[in-house]
Protein backbone atom coordinates (compact mmCIF):
# COMPACT_ATOMS: atom_id res chain seq x y z
CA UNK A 1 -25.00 9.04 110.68
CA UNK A 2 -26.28 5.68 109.38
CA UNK A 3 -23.76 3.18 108.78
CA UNK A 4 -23.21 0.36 106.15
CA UNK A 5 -21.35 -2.91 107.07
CA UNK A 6 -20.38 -4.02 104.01
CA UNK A 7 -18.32 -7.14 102.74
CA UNK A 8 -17.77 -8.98 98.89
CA UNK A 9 -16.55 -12.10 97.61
CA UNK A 10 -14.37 -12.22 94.45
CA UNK A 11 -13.19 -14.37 91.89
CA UNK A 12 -9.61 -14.30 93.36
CA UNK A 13 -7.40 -11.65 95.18
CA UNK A 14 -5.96 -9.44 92.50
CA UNK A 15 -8.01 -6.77 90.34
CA UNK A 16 -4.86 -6.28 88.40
CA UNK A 17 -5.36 -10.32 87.34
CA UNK A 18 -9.03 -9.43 86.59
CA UNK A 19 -10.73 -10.90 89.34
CA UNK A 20 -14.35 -9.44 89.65
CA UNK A 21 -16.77 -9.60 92.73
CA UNK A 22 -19.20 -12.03 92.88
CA UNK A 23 -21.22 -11.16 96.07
CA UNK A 24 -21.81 -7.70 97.92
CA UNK A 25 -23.45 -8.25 101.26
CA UNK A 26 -24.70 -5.01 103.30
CA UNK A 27 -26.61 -4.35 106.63
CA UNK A 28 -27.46 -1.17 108.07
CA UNK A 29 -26.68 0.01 111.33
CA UNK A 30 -28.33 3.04 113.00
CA UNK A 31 -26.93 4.24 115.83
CA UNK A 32 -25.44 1.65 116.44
CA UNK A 33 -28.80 -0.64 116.06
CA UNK A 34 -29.71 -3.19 113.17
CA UNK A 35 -32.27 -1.71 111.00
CA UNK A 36 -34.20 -4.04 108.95
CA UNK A 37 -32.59 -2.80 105.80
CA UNK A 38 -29.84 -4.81 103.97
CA UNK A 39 -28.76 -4.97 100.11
CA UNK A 40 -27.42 -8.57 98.88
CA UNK A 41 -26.88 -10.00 95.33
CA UNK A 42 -24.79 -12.86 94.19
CA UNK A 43 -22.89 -12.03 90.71
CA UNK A 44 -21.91 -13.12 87.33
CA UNK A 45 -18.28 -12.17 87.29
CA UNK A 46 -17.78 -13.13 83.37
CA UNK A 47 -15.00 -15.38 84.11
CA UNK A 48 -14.37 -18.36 86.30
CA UNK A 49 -13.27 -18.71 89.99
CA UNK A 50 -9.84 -19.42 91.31
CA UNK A 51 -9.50 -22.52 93.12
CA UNK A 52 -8.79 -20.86 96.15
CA UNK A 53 -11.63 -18.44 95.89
CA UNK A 54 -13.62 -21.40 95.35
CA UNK A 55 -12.25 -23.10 98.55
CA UNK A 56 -13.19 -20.01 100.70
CA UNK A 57 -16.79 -19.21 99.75
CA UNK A 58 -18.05 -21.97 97.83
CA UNK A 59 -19.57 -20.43 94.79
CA UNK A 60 -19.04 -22.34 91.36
CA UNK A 61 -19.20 -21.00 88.10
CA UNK A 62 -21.98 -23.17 86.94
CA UNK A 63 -23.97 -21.31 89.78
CA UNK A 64 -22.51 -17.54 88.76
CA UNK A 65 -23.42 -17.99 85.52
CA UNK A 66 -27.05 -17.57 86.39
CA UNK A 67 -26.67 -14.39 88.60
CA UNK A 68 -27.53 -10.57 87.53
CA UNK A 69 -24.16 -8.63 86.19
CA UNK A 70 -22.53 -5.59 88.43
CA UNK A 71 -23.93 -3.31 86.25
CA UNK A 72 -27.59 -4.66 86.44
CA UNK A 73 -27.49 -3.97 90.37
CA UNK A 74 -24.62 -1.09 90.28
CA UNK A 75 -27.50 1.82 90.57
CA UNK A 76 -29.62 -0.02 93.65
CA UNK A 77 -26.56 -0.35 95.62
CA UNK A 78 -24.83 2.93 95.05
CA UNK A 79 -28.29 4.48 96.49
CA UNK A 80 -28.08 2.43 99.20
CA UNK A 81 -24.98 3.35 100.77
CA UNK A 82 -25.32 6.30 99.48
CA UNK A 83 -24.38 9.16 101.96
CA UNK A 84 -23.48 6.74 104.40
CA UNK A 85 -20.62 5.92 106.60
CA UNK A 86 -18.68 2.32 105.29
CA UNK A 87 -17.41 -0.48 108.18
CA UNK A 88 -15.55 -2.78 106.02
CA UNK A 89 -13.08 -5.01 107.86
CA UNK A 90 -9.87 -4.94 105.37
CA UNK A 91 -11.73 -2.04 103.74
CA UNK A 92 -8.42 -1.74 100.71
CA UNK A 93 -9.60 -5.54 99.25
CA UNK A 94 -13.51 -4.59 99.21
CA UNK A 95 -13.04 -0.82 97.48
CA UNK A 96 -10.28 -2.03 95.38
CA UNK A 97 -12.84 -4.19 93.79
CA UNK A 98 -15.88 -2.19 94.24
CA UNK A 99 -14.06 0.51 92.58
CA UNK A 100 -12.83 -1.28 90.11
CA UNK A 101 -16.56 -2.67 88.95
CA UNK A 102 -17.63 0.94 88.87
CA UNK A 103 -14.53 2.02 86.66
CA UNK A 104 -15.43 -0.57 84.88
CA UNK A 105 -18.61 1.10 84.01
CA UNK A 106 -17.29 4.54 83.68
CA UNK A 107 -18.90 5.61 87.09
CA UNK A 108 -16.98 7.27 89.86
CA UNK A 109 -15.16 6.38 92.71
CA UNK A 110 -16.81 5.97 95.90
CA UNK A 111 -16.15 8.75 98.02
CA UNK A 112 -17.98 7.79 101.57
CA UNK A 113 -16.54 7.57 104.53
CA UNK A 114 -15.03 4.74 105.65
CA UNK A 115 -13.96 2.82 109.22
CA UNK A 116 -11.87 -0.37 108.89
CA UNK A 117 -12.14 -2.42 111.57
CA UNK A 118 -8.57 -4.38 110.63
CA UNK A 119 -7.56 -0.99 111.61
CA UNK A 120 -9.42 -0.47 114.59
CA UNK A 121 -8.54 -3.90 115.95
CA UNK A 122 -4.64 -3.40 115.21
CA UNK A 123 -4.46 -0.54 117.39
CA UNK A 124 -6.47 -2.11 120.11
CA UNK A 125 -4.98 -5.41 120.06
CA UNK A 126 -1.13 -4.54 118.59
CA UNK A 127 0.58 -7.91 118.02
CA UNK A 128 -2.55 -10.29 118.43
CA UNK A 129 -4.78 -12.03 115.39
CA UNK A 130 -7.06 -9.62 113.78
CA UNK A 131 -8.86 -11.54 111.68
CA UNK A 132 -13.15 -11.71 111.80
CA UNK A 133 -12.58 -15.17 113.00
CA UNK A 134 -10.07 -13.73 115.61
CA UNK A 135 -12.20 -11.18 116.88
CA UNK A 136 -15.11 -13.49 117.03
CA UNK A 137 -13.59 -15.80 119.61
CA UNK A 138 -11.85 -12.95 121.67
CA UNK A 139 -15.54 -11.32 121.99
CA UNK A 140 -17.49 -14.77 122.55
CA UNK A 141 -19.62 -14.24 119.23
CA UNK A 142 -20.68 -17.19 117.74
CA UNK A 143 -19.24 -17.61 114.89
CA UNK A 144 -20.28 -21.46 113.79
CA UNK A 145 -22.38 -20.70 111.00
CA UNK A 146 -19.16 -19.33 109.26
CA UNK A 147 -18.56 -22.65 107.33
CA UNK A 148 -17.44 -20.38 104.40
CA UNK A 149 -17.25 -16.97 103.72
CA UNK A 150 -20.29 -15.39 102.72
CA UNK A 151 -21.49 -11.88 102.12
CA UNK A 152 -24.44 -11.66 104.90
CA UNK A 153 -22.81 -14.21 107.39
CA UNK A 154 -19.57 -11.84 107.44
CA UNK A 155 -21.29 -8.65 107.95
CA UNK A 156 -23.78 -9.71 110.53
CA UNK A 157 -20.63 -11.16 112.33
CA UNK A 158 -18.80 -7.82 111.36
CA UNK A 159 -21.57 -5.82 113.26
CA UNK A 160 -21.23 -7.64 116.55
CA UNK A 161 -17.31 -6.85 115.95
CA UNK A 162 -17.82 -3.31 115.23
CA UNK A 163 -19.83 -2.78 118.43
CA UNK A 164 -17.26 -4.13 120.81
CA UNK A 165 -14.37 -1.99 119.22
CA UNK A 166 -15.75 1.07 119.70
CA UNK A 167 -17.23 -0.08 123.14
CA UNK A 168 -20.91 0.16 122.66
CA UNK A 169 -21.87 -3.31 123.33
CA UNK A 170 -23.78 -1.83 126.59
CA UNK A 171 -27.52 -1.08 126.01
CA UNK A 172 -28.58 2.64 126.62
CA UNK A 173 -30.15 3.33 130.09
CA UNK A 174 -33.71 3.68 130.05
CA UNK A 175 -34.64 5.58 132.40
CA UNK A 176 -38.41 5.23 132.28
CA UNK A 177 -37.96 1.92 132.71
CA UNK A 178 -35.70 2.01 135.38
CA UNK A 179 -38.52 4.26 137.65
CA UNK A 180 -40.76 1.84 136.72
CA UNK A 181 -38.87 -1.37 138.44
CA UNK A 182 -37.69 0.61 140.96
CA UNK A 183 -41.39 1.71 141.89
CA UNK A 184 -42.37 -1.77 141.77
CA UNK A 185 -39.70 -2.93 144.07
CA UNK A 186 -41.23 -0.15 146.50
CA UNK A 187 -44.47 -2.13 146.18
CA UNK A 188 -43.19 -5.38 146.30
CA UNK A 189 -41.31 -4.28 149.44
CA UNK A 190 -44.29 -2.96 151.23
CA UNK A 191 -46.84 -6.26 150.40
CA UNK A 192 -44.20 -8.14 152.25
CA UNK A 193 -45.63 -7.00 155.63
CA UNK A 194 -47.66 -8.74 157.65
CA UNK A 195 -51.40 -7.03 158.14
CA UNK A 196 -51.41 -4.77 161.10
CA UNK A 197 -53.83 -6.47 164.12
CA UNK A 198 -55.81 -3.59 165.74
CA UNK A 199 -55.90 -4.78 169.42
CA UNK A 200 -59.87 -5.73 170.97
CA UNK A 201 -61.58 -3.26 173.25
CA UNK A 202 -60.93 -5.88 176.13
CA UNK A 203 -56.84 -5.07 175.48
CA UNK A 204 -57.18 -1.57 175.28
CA UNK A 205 -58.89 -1.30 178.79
CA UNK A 206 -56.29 -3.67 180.64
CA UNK A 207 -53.33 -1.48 179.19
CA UNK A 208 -55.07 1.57 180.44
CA UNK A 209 -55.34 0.32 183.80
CA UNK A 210 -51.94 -1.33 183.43
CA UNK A 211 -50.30 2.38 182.53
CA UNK A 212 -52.37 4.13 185.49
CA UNK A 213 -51.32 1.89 187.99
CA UNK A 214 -47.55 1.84 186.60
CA UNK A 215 -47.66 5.77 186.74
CA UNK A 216 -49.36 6.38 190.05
CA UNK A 217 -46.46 3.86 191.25
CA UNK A 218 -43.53 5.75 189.93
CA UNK A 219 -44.80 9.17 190.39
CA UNK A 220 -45.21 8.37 194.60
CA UNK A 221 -41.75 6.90 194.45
């Protein structure tokens, strides 16, 4: 199954205040893998930013303002993730507000499947920080282009996240390859001997007589 790592921004935390999303960053993942594909729009949430929304990802309302609506991109992103597996990390904040833009519009729920990764990590790590930030500097990802928290920055992070919780950070063995070096090591190895010196005709005579004098001698004795 392909997957989707997907992550928003919002206005503010609560849906129930009527904060709105106002990015939706995705990449796909196939088997594991990056695929070229990805879906990202910045949005015009029809009302203004919290402070401390602000604080986190940066985006003003002066530059909102001039972004597409939810429902002008609610079609192109609902086929792209459609029939696909979701890795959201905190997955209840993203689908409370994706859900929320599509109720919105009187369109459904979305029903894919879904792996959060807060999830994953709490049961791997019980007791220890869990955030992306967390997770970054237990795994050694580099994280410093995370000067605020944006859509595409968060899920290509996410990704490299995702891969060492389920333990597929190793590549898959190729074993064409793998003939291949090992039958040039075999050539390597043999081009490392010296050239073989066929003896003169001059040598070959005085061993002769050398080996019929040495047998004579031990077969009298």
């Amino acid at each position: 199954m392909k997957e989707i790592i997907l992550d928003t921004e919002t206005t503010g935390i609560s849906i129930k205040e009527g904060h709105r999303i106002v990015e939706i960053g995705c990449i796909e993942l196939d088997n594991f893998s990056l695929t070229k594909k990805n879906f990202h729009c910045y949005l015009n949430p029809e009302r203004k930013v919290s402070e401390k929304a602000l604080e986190v990802h940066g985006y003003t309302d002066k530059f909102l303002a001039k972004q597409k609506k939810f429902n002008e991109i609610s079609d192109e992103f609902l086929t792209f993730i459609k029939g696909k597996r979701l890795i959201i990390h905190n997955s209840e904040f993203d689908l409370a507000h994706l859900n929320n833009e599509l109720s919105l519009l009187g369109k459904k729920k979305l029903n894919n499947q879904v792996i959060d990764t807060l999830v994953l990590a709490r049961d791997k790590f019980p007791g220890s920080p869990v955030s992306l930030d967390a997770l970054c500097k237990r795994y050694r990802i580099d994280n410093s282009k995370r000067t605020k928290h944006t859509a595409l920055v968060d899920c290509d992070l996410l990704s490299k996240v995702y891969i060492n919780l389920i333990d597929q950070k190793e590549p898959k063995l190729n074993f064409q390859n793998q003939d291949d070096q090992i039958n040039e090591k075999n050539v390597l190895n043999f081009e490392y001997y010296k050239k073989i010196i066929s003896p003169t005709d001059e040598e070959i005579k005085k061993h002769k007589e050398y080996l019929k004098n040495n047998l004579n001698k031990n077969f009298f004795n």
